[in-house]
N, C-alpha and C. Protein backbone atom coordinates (compact mmCIF):
# COMPACT_ATOMS: atom_id res chain seq x y z
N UNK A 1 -79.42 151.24 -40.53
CA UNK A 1 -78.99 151.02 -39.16
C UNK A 1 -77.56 150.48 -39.18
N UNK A 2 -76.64 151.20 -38.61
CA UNK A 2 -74.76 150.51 -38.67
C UNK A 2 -74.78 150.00 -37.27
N UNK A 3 -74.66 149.00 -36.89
CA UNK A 3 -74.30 147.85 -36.14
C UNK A 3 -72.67 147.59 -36.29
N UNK A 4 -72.29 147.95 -34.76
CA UNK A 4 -70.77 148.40 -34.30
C UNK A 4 -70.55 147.08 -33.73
N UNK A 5 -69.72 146.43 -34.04
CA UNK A 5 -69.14 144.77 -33.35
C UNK A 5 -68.73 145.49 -32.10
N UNK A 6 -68.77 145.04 -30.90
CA UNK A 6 -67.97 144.99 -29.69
C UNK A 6 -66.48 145.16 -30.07
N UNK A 7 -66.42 143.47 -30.19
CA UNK A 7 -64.71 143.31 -30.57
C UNK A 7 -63.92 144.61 -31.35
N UNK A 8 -64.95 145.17 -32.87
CA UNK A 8 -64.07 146.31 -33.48
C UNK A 8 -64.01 147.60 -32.41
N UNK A 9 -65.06 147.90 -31.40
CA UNK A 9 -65.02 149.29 -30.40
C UNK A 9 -63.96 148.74 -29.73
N UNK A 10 -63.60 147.64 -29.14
CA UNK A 10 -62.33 147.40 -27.86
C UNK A 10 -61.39 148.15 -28.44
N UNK A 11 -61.21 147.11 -30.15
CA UNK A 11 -59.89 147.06 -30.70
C UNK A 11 -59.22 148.68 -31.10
N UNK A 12 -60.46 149.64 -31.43
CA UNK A 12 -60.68 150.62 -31.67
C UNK A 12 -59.94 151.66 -29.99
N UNK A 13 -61.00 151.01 -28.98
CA UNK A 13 -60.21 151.65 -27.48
C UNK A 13 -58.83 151.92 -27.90
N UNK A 14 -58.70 150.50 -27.57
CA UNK A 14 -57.18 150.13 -27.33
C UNK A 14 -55.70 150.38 -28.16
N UNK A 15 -56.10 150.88 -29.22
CA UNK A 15 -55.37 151.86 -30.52
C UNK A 15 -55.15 152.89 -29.74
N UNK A 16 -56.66 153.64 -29.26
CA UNK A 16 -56.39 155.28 -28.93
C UNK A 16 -55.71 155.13 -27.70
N UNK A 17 -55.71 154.26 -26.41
CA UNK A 17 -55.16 153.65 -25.51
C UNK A 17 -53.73 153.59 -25.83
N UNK A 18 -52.97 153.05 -26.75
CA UNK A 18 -51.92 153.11 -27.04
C UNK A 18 -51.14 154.52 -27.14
N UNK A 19 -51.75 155.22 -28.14
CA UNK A 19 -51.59 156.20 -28.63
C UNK A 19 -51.42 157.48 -27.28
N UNK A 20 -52.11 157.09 -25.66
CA UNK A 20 -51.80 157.91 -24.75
C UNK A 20 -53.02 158.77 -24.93
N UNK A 21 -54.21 158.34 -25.55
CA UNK A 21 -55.38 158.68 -25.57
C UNK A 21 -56.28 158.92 -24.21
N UNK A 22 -56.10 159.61 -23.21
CA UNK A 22 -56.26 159.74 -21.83
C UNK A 22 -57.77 158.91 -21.39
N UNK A 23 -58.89 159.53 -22.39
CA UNK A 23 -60.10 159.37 -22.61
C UNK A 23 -60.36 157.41 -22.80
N UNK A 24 -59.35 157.19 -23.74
CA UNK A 24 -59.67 155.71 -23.97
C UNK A 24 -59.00 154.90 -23.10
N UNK A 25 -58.15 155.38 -22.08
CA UNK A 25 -57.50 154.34 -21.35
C UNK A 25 -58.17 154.78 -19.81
N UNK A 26 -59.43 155.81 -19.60
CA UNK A 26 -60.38 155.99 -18.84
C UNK A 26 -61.41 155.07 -19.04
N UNK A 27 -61.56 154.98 -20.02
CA UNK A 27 -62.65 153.93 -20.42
C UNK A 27 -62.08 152.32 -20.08
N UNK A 28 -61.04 152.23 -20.65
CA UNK A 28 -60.67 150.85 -20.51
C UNK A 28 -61.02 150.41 -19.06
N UNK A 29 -60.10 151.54 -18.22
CA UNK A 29 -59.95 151.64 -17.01
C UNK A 29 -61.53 151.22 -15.83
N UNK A 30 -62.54 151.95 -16.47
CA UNK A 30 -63.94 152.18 -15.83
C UNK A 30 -64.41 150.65 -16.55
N UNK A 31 -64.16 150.02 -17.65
CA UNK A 31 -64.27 149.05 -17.57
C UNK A 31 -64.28 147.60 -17.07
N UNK A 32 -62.75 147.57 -16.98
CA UNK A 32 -62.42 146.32 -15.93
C UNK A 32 -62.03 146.88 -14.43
N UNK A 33 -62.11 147.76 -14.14
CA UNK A 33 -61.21 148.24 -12.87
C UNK A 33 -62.16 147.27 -11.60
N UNK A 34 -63.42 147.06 -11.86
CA UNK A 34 -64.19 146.58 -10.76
C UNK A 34 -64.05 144.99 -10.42
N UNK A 35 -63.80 144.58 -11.87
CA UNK A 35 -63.11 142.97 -11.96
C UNK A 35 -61.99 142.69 -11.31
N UNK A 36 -61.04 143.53 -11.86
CA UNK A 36 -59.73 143.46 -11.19
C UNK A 36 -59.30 143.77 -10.15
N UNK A 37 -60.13 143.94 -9.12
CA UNK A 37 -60.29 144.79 -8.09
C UNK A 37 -60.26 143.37 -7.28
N UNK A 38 -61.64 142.55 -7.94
CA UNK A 38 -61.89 141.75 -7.39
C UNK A 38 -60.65 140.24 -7.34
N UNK A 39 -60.09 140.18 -8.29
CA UNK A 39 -58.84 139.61 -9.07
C UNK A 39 -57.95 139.88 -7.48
N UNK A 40 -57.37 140.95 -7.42
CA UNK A 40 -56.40 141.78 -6.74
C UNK A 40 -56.97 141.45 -5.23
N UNK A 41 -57.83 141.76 -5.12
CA UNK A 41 -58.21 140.98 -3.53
C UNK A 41 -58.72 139.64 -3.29
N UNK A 42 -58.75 138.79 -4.38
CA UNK A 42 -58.23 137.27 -3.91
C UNK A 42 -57.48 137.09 -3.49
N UNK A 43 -56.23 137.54 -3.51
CA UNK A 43 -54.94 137.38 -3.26
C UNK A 43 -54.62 138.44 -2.07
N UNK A 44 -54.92 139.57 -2.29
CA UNK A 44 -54.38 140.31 -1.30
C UNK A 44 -55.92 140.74 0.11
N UNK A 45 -55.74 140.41 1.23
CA UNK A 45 -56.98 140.75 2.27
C UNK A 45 -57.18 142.03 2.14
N UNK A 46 -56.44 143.45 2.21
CA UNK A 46 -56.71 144.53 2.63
C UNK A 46 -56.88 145.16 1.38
N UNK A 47 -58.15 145.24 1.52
CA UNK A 47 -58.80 146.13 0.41
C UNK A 47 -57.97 147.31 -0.67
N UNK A 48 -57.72 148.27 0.71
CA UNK A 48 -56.73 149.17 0.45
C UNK A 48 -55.44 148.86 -0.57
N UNK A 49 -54.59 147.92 0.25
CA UNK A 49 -53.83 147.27 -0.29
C UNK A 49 -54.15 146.49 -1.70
N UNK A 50 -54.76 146.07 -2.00
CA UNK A 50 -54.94 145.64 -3.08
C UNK A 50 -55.38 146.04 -4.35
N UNK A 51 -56.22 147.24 -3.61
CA UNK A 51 -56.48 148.62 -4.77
C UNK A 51 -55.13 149.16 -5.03
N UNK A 52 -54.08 149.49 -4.17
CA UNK A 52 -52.82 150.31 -4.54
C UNK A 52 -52.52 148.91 -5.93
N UNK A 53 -51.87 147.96 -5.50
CA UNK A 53 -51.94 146.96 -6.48
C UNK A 53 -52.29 147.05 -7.81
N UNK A 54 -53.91 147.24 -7.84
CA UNK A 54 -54.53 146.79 -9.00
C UNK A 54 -54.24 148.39 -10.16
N UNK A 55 -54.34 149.16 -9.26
CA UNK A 55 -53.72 150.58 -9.73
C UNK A 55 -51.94 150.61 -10.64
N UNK A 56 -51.05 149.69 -9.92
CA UNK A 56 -50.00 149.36 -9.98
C UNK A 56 -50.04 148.72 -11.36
N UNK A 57 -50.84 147.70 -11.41
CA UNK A 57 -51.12 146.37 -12.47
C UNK A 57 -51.83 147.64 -13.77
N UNK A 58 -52.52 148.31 -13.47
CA UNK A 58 -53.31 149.27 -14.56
C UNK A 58 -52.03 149.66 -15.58
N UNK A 59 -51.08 150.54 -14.16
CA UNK A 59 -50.32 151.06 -15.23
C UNK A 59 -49.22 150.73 -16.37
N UNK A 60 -49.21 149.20 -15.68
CA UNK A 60 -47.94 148.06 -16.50
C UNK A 60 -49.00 148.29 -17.99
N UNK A 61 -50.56 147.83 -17.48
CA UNK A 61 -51.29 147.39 -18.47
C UNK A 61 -51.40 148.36 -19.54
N UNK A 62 -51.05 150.07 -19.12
CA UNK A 62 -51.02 150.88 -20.17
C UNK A 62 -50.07 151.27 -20.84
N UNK A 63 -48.34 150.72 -19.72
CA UNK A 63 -47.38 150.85 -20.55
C UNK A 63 -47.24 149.64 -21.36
N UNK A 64 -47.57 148.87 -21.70
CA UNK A 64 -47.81 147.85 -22.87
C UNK A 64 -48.78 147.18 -23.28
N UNK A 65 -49.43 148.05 -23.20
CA UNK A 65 -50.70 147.95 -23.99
C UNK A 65 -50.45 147.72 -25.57
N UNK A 66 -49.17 148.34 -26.05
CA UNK A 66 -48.47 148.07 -27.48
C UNK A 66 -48.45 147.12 -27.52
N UNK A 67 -48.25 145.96 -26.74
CA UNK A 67 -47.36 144.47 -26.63
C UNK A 67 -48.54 143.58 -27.14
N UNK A 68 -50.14 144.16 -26.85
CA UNK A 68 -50.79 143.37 -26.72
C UNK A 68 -51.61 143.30 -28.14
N UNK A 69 -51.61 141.91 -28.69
CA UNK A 69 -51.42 141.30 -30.65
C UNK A 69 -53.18 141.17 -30.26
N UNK A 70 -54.13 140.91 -29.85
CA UNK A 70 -55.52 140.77 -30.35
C UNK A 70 -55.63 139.30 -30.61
N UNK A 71 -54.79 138.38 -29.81
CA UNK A 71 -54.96 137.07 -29.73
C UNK A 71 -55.29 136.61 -28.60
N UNK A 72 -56.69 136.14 -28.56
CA UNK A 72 -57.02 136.03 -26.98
C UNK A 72 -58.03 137.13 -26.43
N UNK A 73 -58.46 136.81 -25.53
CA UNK A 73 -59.64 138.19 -24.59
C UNK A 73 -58.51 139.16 -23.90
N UNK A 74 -59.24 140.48 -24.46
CA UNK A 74 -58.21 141.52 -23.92
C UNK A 74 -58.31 141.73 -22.74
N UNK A 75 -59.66 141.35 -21.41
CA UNK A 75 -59.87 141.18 -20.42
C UNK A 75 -58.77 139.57 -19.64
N UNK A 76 -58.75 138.65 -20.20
CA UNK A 76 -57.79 137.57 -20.09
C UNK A 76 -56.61 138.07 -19.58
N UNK A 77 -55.77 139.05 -20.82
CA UNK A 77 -54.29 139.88 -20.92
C UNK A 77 -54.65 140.81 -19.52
N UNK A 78 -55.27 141.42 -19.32
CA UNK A 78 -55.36 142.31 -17.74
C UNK A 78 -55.29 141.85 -16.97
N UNK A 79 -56.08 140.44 -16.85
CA UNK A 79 -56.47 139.56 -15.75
C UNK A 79 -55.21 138.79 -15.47
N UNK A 80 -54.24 138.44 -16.40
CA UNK A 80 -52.86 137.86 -15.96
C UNK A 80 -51.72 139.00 -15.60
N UNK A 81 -51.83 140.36 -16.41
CA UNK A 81 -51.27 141.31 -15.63
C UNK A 81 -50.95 141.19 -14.21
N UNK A 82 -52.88 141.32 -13.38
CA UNK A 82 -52.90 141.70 -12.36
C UNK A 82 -52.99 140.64 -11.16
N UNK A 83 -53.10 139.43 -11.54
CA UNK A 83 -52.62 137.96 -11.21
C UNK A 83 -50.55 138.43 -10.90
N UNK A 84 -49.68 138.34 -11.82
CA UNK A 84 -48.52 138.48 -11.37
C UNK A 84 -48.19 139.35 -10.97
N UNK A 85 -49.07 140.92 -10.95
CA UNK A 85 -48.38 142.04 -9.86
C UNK A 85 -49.12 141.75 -8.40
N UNK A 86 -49.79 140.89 -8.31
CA UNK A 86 -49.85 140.02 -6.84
C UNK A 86 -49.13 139.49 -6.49
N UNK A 87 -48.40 138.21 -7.22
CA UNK A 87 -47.43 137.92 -6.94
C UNK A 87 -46.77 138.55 -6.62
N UNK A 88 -46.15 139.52 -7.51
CA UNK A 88 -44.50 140.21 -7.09
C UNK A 88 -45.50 140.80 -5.90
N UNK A 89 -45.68 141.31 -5.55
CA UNK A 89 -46.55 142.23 -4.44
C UNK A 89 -45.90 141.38 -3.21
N UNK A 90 -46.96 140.20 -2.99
CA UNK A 90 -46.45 139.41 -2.36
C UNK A 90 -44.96 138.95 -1.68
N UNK A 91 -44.47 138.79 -3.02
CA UNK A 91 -43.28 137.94 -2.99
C UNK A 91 -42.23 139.42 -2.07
N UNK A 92 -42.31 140.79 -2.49
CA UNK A 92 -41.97 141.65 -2.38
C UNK A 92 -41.86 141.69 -0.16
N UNK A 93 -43.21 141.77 -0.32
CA UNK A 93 -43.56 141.66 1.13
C UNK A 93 -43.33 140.29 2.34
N UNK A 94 -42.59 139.55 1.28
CA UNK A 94 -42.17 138.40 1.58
C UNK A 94 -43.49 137.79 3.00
N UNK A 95 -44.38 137.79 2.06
CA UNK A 95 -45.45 137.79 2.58
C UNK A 95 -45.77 136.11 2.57
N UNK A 96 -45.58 135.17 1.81
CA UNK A 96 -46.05 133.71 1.29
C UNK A 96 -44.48 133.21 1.50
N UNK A 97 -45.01 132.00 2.09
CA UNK A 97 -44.08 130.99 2.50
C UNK A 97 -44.44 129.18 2.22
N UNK A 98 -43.97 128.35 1.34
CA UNK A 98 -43.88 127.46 1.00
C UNK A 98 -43.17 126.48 1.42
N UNK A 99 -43.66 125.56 1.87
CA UNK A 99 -43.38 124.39 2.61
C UNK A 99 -42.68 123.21 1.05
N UNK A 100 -41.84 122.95 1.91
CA UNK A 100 -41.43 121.71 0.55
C UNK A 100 -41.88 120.24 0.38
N UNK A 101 -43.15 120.30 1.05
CA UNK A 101 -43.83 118.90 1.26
C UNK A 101 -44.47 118.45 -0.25
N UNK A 102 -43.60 117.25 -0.31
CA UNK A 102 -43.78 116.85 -1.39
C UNK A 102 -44.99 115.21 -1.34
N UNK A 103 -45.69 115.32 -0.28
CA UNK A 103 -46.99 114.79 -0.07
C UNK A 103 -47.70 115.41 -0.32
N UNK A 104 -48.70 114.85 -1.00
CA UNK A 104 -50.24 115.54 -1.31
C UNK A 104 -51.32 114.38 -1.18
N UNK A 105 -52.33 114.67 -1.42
CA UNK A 105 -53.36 113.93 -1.68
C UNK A 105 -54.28 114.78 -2.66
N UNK A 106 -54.63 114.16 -4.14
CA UNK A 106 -55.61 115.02 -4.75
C UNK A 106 -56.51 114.17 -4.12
N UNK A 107 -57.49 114.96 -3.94
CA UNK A 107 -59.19 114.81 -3.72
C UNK A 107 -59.72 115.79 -4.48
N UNK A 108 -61.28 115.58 -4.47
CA UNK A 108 -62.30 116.01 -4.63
C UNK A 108 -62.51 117.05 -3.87
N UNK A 109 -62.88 118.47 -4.12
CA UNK A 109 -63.19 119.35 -3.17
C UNK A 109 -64.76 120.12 -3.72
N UNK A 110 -65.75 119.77 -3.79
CA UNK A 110 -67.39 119.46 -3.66
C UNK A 110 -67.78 120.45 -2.25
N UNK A 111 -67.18 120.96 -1.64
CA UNK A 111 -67.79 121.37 -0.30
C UNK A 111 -68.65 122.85 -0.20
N UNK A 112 -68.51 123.49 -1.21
CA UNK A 112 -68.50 124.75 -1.17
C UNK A 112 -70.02 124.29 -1.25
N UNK A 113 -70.94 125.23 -0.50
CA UNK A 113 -72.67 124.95 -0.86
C UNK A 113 -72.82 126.07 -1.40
N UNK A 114 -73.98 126.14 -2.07
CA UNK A 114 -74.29 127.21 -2.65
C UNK A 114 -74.93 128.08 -1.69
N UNK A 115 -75.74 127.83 -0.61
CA UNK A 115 -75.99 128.22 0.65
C UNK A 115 -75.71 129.34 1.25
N UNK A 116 -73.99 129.34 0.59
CA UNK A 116 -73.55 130.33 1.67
C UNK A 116 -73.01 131.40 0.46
N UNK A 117 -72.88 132.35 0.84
CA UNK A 117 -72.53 133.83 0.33
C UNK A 117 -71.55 134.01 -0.26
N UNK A 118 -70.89 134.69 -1.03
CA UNK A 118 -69.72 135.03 -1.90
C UNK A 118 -68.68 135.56 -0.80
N UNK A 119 -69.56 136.46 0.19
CA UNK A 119 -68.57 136.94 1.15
C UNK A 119 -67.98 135.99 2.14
N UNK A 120 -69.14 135.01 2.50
CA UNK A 120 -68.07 133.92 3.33
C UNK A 120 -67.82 133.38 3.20
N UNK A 121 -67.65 132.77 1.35
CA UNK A 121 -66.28 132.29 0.66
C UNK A 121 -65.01 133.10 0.88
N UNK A 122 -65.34 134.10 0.15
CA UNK A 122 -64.14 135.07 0.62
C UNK A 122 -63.26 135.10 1.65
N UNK A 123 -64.12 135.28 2.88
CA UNK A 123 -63.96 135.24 4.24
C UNK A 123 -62.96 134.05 4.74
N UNK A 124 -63.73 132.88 3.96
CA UNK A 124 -63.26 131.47 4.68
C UNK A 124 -61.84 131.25 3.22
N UNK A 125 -61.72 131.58 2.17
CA UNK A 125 -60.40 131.89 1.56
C UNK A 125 -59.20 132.93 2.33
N UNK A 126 -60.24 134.01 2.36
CA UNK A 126 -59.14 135.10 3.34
C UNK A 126 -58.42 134.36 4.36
N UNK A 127 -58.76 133.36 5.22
CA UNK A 127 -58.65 133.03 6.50
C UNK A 127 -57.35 131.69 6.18
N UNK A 128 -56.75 131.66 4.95
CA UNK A 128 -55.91 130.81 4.38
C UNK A 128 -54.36 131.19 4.53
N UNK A 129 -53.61 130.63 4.78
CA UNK A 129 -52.41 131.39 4.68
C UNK A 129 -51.98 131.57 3.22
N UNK A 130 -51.29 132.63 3.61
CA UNK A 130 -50.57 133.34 1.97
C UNK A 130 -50.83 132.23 0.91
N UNK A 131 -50.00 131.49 1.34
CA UNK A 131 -49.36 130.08 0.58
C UNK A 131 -50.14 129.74 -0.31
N UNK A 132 -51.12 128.83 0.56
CA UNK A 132 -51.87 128.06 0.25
C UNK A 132 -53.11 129.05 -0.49
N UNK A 133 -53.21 130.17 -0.10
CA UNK A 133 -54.50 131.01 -0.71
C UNK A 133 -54.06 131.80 -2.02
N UNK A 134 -52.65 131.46 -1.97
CA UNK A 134 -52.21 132.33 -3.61
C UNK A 134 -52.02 130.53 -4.36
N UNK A 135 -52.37 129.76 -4.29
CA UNK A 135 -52.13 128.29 -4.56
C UNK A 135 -53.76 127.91 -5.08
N UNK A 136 -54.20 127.80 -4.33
CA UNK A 136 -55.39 128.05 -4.02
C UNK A 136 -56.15 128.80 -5.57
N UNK A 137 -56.17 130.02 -5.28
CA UNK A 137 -56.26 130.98 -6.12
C UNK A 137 -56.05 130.82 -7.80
N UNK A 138 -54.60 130.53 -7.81
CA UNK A 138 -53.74 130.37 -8.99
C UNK A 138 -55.02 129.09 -9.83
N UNK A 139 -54.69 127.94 -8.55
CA UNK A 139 -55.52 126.80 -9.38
C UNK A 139 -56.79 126.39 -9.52
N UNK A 140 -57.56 127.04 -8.72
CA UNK A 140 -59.31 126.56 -8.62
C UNK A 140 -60.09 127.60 -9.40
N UNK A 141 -59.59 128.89 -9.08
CA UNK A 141 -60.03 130.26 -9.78
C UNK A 141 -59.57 130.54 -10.83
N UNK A 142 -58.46 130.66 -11.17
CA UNK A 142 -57.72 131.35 -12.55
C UNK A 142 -57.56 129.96 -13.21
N UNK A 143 -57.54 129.21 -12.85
CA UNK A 143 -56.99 127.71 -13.54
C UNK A 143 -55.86 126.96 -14.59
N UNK A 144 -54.79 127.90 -13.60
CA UNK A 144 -53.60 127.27 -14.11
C UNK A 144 -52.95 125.80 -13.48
N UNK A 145 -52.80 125.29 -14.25
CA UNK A 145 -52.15 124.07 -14.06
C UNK A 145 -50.65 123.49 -13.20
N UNK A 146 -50.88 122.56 -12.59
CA UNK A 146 -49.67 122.80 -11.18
C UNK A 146 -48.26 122.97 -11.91
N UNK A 147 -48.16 122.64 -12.81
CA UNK A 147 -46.33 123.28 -13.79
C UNK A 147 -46.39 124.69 -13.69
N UNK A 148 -47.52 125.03 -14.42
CA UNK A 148 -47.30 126.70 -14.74
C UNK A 148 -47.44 127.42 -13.53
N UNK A 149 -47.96 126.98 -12.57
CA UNK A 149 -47.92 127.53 -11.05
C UNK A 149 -46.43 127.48 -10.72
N UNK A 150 -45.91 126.52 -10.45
CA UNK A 150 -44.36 125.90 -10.28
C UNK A 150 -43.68 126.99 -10.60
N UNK A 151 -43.49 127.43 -12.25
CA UNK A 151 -42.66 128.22 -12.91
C UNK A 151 -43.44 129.14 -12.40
N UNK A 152 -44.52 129.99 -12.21
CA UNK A 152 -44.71 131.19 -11.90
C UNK A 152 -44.17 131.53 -10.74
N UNK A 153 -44.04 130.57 -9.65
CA UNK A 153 -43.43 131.04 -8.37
C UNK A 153 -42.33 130.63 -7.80
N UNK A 154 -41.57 129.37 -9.52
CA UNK A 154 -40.34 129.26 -8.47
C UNK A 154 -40.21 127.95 -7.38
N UNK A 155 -41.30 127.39 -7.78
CA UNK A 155 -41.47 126.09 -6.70
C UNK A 155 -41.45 124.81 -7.67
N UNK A 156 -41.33 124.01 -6.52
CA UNK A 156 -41.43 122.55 -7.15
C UNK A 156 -42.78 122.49 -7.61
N UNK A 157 -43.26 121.31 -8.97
CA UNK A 157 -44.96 121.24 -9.11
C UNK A 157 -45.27 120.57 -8.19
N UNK A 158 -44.48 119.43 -7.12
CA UNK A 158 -45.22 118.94 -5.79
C UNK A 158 -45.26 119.78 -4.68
N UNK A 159 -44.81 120.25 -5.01
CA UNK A 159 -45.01 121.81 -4.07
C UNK A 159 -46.47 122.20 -4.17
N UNK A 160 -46.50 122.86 -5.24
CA UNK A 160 -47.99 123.05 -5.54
C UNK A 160 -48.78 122.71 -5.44
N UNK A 161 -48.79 121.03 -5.65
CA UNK A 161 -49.64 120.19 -5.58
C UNK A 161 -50.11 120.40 -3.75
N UNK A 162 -48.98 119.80 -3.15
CA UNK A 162 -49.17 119.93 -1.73
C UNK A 162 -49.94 121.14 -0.98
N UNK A 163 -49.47 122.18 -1.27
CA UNK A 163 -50.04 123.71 -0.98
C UNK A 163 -51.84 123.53 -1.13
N UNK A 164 -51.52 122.59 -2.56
CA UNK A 164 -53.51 122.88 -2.79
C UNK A 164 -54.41 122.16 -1.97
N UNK A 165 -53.21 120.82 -1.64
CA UNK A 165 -54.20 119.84 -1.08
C UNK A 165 -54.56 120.86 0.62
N UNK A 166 -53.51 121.14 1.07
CA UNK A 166 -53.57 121.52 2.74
C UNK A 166 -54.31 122.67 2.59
N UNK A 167 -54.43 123.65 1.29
CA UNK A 167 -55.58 124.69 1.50
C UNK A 167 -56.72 124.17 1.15
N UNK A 168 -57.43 122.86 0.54
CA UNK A 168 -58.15 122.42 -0.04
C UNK A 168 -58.91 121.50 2.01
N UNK A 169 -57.72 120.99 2.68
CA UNK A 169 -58.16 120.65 3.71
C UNK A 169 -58.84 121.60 5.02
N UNK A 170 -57.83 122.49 4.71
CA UNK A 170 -58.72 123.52 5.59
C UNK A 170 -59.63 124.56 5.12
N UNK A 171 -59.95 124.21 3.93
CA UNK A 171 -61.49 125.12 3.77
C UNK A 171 -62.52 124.00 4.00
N UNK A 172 -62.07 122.79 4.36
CA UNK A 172 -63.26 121.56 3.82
C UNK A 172 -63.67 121.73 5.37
N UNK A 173 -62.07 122.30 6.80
CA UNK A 173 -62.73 122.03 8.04
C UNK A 173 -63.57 123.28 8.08
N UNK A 174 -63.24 124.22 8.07
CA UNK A 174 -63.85 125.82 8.04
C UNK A 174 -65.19 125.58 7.32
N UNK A 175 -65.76 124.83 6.43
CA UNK A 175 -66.91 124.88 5.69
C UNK A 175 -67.60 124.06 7.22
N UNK A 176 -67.28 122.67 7.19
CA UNK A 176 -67.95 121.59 8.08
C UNK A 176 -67.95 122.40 9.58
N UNK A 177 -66.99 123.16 9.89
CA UNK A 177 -67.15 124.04 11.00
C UNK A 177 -68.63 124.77 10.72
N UNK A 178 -67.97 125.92 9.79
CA UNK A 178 -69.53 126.53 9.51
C UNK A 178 -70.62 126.18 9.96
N UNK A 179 -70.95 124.96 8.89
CA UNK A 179 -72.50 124.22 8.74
C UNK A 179 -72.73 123.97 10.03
N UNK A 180 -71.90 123.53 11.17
CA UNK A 180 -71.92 123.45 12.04
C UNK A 180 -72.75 124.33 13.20
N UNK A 181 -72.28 125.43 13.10
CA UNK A 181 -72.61 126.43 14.04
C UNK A 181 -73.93 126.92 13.27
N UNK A 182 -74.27 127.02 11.82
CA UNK A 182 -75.52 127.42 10.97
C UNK A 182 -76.26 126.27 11.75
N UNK A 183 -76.06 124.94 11.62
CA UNK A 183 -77.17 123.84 12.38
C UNK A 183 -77.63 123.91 13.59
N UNK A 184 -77.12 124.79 14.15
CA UNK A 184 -76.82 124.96 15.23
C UNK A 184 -75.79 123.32 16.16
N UNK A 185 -75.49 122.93 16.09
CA UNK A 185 -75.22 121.76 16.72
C UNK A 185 -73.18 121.99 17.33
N UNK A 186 -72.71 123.01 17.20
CA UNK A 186 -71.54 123.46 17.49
C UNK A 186 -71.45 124.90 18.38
């Protein structure tokens, strides 16, 4: 019985992937495309839009696919791909706008119940401005740290900081709203 490691089939893909192997960069593709999909519309609301995107992010991912050494999850390397062709996306559409409030408050943000659905997380993220929902995003989900946010976009790290706290405040009212109207008592 020959027992095929995972890791050696990726590494194996991603050779023929290089190579302009149509077949293996279909595969790659049918692989993560449903992740990144999901990646790509954190950030961006319109579905549509964010598929053109993640399509966009594919093809960076196949023109340097050479670049990429086998240090680290090769899903990781896609997933930051398609993280900064949001950004530029964004930034492009001069879509996100940053306040220079260099007040914050860290808190605790505990609010999310399990209760409620993936979609009206989504929903109640969607309902964030740019800013704060690519802030948002960057730090609770992908979990980069408020410097490397800073340098990724160009902002102050109290910048960042600030952005998280005021998207961190209005999902806490939007949740307590919620529960609200679910209790009926709103």
């Amino acid at each position: 019985m020959k027992i095929i490691h995972l890791h050696q089939e990726e590494t194996e893909i991603i050779k023929l992937a290089v190579e302009n192997n149509r077949q293996a960069q279909q595969q790659i593709y049918s692989r993560f495309s449903s992740k990144m999909l999901s990646v790509c519309r954190q950030y961006i609301k319109d579905i549509q839009l964010a598929e053109d995107v993640m399509i966009t992010a594919f093809m960076k991912v196949f023109t340097n696919l050479s670049k990429f050494e086998n240090k680290g999850s090769f899903e990781g390397w896609i997933r930051r791909i398609m993280v900064n062709e949001c950004i530029s996306y964004l930034r492009v559409q001069k879509k996100v706008k940053f306040t220079e409030d260099e007040i914050y408050v860290e808190e605790s943000f505990n609010a999310i119940d399990s209760k409620f659905s993936t979609d009206q997380i989504q929903l109640l993220i969607d309902a964030l401005p740019d800013g704060y929902r690519m802030i948002f995003n960057l730090y609770a989900i992908e979990g980069y740290k408020h410097n490397e946010i800073a340098k990724m976009l160009g902002i102050n790290e109290g910048t960042s900081k600030s952005q998280l706290s005021h998207a961190r405040k209005m999902l806490q009212t939007q949740i307590n709203t919620l529960k609200k109207q679910e209790n009926g008592t709103e």
